[in-house]
C-alpha atoms as a PDB file:
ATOM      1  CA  UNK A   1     116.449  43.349 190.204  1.00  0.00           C
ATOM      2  CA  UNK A   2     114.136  43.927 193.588  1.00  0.00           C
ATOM      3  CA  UNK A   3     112.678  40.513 193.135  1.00  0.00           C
ATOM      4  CA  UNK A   4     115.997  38.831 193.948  1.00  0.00           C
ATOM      5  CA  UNK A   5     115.892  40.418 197.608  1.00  0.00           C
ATOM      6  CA  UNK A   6     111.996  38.931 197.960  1.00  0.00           C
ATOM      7  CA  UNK A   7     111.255  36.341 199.902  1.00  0.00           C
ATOM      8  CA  UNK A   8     108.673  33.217 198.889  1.00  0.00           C
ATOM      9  CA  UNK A   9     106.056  34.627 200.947  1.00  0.00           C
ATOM     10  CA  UNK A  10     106.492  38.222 199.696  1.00  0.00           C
ATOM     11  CA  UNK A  11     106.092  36.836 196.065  1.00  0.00           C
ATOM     12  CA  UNK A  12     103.368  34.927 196.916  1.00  0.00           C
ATOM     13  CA  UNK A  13     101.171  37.517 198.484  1.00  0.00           C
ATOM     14  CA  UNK A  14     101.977  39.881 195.091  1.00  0.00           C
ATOM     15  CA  UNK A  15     101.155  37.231 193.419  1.00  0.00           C
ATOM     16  CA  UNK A  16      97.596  36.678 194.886  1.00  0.00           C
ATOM     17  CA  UNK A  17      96.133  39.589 193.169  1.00  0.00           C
ATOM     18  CA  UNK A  18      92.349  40.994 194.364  1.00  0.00           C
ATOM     19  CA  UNK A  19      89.599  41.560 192.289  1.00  0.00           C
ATOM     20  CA  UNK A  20      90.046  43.940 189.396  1.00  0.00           C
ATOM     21  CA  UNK A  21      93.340  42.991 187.915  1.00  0.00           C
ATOM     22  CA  UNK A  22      93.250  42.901 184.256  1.00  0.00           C
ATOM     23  CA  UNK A  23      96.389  41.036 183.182  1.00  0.00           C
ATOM     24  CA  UNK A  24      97.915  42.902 179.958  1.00  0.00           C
ATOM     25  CA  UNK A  25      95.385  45.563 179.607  1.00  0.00           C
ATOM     26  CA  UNK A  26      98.471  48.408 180.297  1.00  0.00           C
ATOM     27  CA  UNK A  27      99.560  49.319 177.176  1.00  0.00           C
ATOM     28  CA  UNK A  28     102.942  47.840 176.539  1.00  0.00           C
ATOM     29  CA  UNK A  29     104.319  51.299 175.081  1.00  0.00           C
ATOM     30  CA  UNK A  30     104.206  52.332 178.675  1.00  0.00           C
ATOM     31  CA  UNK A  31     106.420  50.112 180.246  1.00  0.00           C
ATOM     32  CA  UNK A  32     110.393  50.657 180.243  1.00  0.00           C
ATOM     33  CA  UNK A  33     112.507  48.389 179.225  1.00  0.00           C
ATOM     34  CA  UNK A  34     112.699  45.168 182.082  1.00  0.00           C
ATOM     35  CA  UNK A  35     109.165  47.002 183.975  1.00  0.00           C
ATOM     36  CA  UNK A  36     107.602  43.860 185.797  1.00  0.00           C
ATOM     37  CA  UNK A  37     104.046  44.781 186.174  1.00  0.00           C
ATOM     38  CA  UNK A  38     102.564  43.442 189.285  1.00  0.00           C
ATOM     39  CA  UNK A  39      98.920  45.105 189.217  1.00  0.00           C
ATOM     40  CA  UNK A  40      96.641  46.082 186.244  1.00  0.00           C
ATOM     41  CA  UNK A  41      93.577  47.500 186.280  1.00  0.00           C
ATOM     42  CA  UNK A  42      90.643  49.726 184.664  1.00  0.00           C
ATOM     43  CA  UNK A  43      87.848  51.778 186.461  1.00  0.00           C
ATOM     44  CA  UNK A  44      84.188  50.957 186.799  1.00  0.00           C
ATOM     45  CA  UNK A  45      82.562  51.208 183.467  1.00  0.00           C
ATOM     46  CA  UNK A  46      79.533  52.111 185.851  1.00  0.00           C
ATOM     47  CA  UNK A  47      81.104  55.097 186.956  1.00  0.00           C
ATOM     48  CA  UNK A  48      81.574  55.997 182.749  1.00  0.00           C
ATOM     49  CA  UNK A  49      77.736  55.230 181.888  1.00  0.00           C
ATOM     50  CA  UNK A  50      75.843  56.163 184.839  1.00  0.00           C
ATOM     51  CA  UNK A  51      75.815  59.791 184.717  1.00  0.00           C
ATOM     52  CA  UNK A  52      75.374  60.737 180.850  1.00  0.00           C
ATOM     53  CA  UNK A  53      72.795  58.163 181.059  1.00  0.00           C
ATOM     54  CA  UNK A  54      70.829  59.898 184.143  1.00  0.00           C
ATOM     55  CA  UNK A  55      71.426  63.621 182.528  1.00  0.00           C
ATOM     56  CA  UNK A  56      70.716  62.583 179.426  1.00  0.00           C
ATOM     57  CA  UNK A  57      67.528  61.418 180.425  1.00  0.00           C
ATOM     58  CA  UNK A  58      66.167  63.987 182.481  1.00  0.00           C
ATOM     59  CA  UNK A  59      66.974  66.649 179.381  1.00  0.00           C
ATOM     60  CA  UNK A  60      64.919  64.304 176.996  1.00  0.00           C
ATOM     61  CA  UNK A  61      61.874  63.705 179.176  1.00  0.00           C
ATOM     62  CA  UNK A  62      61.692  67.408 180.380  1.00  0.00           C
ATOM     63  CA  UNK A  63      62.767  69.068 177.158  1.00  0.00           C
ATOM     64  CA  UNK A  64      62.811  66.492 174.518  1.00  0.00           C
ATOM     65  CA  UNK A  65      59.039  65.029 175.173  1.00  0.00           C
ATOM     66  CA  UNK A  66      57.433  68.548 176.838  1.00  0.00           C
ATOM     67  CA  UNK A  67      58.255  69.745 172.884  1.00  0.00           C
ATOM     68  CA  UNK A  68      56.941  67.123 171.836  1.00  0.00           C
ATOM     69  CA  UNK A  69      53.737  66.857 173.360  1.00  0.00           C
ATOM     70  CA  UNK A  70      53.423  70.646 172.157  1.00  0.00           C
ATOM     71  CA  UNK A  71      54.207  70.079 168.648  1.00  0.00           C
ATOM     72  CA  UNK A  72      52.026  66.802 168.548  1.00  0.00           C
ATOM     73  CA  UNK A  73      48.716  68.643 169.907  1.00  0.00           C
ATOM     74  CA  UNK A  74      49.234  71.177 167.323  1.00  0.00           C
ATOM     75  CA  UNK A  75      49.458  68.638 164.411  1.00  0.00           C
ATOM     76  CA  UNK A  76      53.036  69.085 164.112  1.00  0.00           C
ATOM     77  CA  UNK A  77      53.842  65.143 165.002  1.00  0.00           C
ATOM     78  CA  UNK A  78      56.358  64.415 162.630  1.00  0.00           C
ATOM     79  CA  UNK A  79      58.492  67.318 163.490  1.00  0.00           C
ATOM     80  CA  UNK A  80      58.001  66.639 167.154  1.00  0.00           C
ATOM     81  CA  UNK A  81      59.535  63.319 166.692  1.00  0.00           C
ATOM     82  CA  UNK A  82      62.335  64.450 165.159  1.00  0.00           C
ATOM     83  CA  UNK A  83      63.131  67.191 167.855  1.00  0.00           C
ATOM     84  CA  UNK A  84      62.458  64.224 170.424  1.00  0.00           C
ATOM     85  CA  UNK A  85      65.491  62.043 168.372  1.00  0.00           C
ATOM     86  CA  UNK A  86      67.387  65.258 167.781  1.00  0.00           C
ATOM     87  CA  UNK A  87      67.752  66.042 171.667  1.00  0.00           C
ATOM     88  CA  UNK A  88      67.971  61.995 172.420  1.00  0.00           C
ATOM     89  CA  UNK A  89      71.113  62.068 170.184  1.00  0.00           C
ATOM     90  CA  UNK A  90      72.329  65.039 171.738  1.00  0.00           C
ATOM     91  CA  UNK A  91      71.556  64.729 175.077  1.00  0.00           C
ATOM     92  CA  UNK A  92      72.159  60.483 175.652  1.00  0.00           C
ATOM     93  CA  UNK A  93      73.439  59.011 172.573  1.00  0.00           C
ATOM     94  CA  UNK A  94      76.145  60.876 172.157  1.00  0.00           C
ATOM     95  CA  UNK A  95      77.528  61.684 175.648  1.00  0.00           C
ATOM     96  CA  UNK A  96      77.020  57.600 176.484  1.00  0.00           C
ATOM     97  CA  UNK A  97      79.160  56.861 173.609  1.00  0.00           C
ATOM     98  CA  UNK A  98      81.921  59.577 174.474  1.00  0.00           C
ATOM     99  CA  UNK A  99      82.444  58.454 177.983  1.00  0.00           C
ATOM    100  CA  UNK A 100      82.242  54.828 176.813  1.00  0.00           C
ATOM    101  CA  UNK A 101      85.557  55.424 174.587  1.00  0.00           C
ATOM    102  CA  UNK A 102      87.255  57.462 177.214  1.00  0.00           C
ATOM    103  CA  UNK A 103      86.517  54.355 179.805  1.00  0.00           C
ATOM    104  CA  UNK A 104      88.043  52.354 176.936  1.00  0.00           C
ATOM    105  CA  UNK A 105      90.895  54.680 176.763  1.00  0.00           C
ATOM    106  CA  UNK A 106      91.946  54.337 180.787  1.00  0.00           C
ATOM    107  CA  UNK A 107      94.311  52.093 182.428  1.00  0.00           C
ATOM    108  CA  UNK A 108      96.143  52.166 185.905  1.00  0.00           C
ATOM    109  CA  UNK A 109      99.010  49.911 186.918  1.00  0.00           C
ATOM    110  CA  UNK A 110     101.438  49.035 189.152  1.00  0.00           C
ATOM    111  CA  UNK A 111     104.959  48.112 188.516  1.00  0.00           C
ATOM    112  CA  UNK A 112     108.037  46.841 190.398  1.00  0.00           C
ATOM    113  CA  UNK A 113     109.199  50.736 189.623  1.00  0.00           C
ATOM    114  CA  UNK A 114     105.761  52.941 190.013  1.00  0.00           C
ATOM    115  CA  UNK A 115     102.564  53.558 190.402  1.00  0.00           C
ATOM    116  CA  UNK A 116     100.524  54.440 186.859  1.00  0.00           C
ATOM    117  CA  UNK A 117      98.110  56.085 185.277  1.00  0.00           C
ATOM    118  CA  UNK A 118      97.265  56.884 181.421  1.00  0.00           C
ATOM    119  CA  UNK A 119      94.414  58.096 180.241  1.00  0.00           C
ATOM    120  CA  UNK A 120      93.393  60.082 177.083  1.00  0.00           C
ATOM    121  CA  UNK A 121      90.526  60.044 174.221  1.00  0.00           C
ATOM    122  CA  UNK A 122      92.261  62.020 171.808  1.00  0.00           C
ATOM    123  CA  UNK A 123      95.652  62.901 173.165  1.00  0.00           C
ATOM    124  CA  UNK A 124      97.147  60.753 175.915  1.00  0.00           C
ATOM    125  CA  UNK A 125      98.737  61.699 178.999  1.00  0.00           C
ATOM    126  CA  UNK A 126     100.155  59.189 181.678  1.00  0.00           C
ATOM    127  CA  UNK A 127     101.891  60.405 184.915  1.00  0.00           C
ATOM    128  CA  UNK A 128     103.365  58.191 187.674  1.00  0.00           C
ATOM    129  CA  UNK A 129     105.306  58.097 190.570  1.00  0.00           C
ATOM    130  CA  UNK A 130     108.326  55.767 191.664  1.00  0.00           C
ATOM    131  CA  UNK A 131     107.809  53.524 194.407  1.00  0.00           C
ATOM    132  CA  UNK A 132     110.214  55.213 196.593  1.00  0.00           C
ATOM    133  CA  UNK A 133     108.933  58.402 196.450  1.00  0.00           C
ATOM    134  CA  UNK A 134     105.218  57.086 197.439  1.00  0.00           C
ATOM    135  CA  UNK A 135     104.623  58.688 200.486  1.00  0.00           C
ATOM    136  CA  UNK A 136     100.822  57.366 201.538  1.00  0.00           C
ATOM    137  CA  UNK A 137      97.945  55.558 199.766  1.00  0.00           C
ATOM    138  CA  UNK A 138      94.280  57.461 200.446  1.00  0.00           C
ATOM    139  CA  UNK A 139      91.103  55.783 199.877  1.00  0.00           C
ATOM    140  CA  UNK A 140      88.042  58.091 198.831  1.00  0.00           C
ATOM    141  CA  UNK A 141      84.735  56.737 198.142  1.00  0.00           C
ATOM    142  CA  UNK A 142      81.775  58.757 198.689  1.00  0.00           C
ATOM    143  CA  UNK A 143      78.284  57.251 198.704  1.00  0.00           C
ATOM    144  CA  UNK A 144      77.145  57.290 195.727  1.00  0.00           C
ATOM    145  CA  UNK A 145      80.488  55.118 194.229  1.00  0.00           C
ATOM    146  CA  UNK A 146      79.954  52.812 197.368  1.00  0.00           C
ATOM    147  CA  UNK A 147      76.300  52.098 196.489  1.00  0.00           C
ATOM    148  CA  UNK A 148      78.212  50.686 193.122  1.00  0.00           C
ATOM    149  CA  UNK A 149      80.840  49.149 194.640  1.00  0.00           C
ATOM    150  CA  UNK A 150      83.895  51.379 193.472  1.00  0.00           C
ATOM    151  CA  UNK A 151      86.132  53.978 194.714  1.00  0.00           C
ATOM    152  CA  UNK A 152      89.771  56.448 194.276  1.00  0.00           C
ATOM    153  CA  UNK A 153      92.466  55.726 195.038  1.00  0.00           C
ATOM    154  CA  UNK A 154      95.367  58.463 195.337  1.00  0.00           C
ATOM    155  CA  UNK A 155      99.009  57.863 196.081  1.00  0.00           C
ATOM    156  CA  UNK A 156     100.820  60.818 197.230  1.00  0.00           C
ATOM    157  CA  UNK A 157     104.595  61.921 197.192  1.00  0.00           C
ATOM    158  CA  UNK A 158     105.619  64.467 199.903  1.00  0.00           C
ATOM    159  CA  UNK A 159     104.539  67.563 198.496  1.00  0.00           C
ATOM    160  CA  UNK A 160     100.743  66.501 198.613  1.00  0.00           C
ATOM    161  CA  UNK A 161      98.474  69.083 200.646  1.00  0.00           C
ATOM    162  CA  UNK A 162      95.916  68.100 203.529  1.00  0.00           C
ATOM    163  CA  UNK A 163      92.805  68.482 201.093  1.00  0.00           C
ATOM    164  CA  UNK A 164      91.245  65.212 200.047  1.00  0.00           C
ATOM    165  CA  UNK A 165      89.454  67.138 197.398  1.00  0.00           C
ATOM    166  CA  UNK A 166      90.673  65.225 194.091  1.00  0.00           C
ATOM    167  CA  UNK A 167      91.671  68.644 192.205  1.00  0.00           C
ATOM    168  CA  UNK A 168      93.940  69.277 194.690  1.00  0.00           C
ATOM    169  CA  UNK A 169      95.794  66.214 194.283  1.00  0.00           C
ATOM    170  CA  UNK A 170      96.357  66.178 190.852  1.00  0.00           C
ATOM    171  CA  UNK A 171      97.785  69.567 191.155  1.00  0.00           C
ATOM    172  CA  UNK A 172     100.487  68.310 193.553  1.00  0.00           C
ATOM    173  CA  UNK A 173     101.173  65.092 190.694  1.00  0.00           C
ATOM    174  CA  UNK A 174      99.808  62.526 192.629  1.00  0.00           C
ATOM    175  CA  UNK A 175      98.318  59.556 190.796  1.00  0.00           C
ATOM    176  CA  UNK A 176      95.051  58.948 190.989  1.00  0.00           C
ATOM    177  CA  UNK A 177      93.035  55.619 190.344  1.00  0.00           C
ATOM    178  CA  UNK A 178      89.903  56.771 189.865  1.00  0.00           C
ATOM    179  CA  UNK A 179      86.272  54.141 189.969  1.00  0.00           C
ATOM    180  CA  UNK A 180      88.667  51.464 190.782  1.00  0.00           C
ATOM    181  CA  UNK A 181      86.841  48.220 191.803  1.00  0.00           C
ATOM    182  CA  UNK A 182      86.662  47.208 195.329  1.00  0.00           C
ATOM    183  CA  UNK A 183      88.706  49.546 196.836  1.00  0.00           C
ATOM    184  CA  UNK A 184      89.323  48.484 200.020  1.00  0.00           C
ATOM    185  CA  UNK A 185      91.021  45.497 199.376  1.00  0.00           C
ATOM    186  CA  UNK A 186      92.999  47.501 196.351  1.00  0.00           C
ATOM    187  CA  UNK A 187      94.026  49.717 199.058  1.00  0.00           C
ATOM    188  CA  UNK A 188      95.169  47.211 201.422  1.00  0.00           C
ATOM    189  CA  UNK A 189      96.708  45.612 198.527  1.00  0.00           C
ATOM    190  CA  UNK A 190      98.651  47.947 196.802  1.00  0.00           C
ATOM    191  CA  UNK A 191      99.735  49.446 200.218  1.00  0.00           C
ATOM    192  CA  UNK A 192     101.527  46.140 201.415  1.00  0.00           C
ATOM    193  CA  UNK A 193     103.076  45.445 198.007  1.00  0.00           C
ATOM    194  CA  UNK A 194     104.827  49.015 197.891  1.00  0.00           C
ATOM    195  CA  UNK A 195     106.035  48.410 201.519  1.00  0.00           C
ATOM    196  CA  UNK A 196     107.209  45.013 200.287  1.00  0.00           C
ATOM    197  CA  UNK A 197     108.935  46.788 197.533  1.00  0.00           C
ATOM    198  CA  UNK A 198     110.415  49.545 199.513  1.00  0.00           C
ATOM    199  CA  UNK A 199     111.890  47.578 201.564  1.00  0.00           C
ATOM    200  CA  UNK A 200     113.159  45.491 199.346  1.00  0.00           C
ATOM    201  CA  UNK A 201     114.709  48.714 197.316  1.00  0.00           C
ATOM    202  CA  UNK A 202     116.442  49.476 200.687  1.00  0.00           C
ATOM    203  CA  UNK A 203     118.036  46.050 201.136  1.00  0.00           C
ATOM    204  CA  UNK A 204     119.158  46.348 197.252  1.00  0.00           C
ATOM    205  CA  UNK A 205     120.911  50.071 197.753  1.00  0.00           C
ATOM    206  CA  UNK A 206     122.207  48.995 200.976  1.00  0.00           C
ATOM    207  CA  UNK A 207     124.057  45.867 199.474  1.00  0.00           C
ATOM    208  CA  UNK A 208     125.266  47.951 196.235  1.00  0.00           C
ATOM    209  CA  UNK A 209     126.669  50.287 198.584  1.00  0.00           C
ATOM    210  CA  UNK A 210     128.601  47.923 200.705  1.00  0.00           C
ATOM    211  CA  UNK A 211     129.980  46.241 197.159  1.00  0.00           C
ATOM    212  CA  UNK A 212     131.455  49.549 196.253  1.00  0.00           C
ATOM    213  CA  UNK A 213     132.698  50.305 199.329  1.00  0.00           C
ATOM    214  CA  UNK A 214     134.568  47.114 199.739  1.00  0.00           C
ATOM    215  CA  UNK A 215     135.393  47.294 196.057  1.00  0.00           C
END
């Protein structure tokens, strides 16, 4: 086990865990068998809600009340009510509740093995990387998720190109953390606990190695 070659002030740092972590929100079905997690966490619901709720809007006052005003100045009220409901379902309701369930469907962790993501209304997918192969931990937050206090974060493995554009780093299998919750310190976090870890893999394979070799 890793945690055998960490010292008391390595475990206590992993143990201080920043703002965000949602103890035994990864679903368990995820985990291999003896999997420590050290970090869970979910995205911003605000990142989820915010833009149905703003595109939904704008199509029901421009579309769903300009008919309406129409069909209520030609006597036609009750039917302009009912296209003004029709096109709030379609354009809010229903797009709100959607993104709610995928938010409710997303989870990111960190183990003492990788670095996880699943996610998935209606089929689930999940890809992750082992903490050896983790090459770098990016930070991207453009304005509008640092006006609501969230951000991405993207571990990378070797193959990952110089684009920060997120497309690009899901084709090269990186794992992305998407709206996580104060990213900075997640960054900082997550970065010294996979160095910690690292290491301590290191100090593991090099002692396994010298018991077979004297063996």
């Amino acid at each position: 086990m890793v945690e055998e070659f960490l010292t008391n002030e390595q475990k206590e740092f992993i143990d201080n865990k920043p703002f965000g972590n949602a103890p035994q929100s990864f679903p368990q079905m995820f985990l291999n068998k003896n999997e420590k997690v050290i970090y869970e966490g979910r995205p911003s619901i605000a990142s989820y809600i915010v833009r149905p709720i703003v595109v939904g809007l704008i199509y029901t006052i421009f579309f769903g009340l300009s008919v309406f005003f129409i069909l209520a100045a030609v006597g036609a009220f009750v039917i302009g009510l009912i296209w003004l409901s029709f096109i709030l379902l379609v354009a809010l309701v229903l797009p709100l509740i959607f993104s709610i369930l995928r938010w409710s469907r997303t989870y990111y962790a960190l183990t003492d093995r990788r670095v996880t993501h699943t996610y998935g209304l209606f089929s689930r997918q999940s890809a992750d990387i082992p903490v050896s192969k983790i090459m770098s931990v990016l930070m991207i937050q453009p304005l509008f998720e640092r006006i609501f206090g969230y951000g991405t974060i993207v571990f990378t493995t070797a193959g990952a190109g110089g684009s920060m554009r997120l497309k690009n780093f899901y084709r090269t299998g990186a794992v992305v953390w998407r709206a996580s919750k104060q990213p900075v310190q997640l960054k900082n976090y997550v970065q010294e606990v996979l160095d910690i870890l690292q290491k301590a893999q290191k100090t593991q394979e090099f002692k396994e190695m010298s018991k077979a070799m004297k063996e």
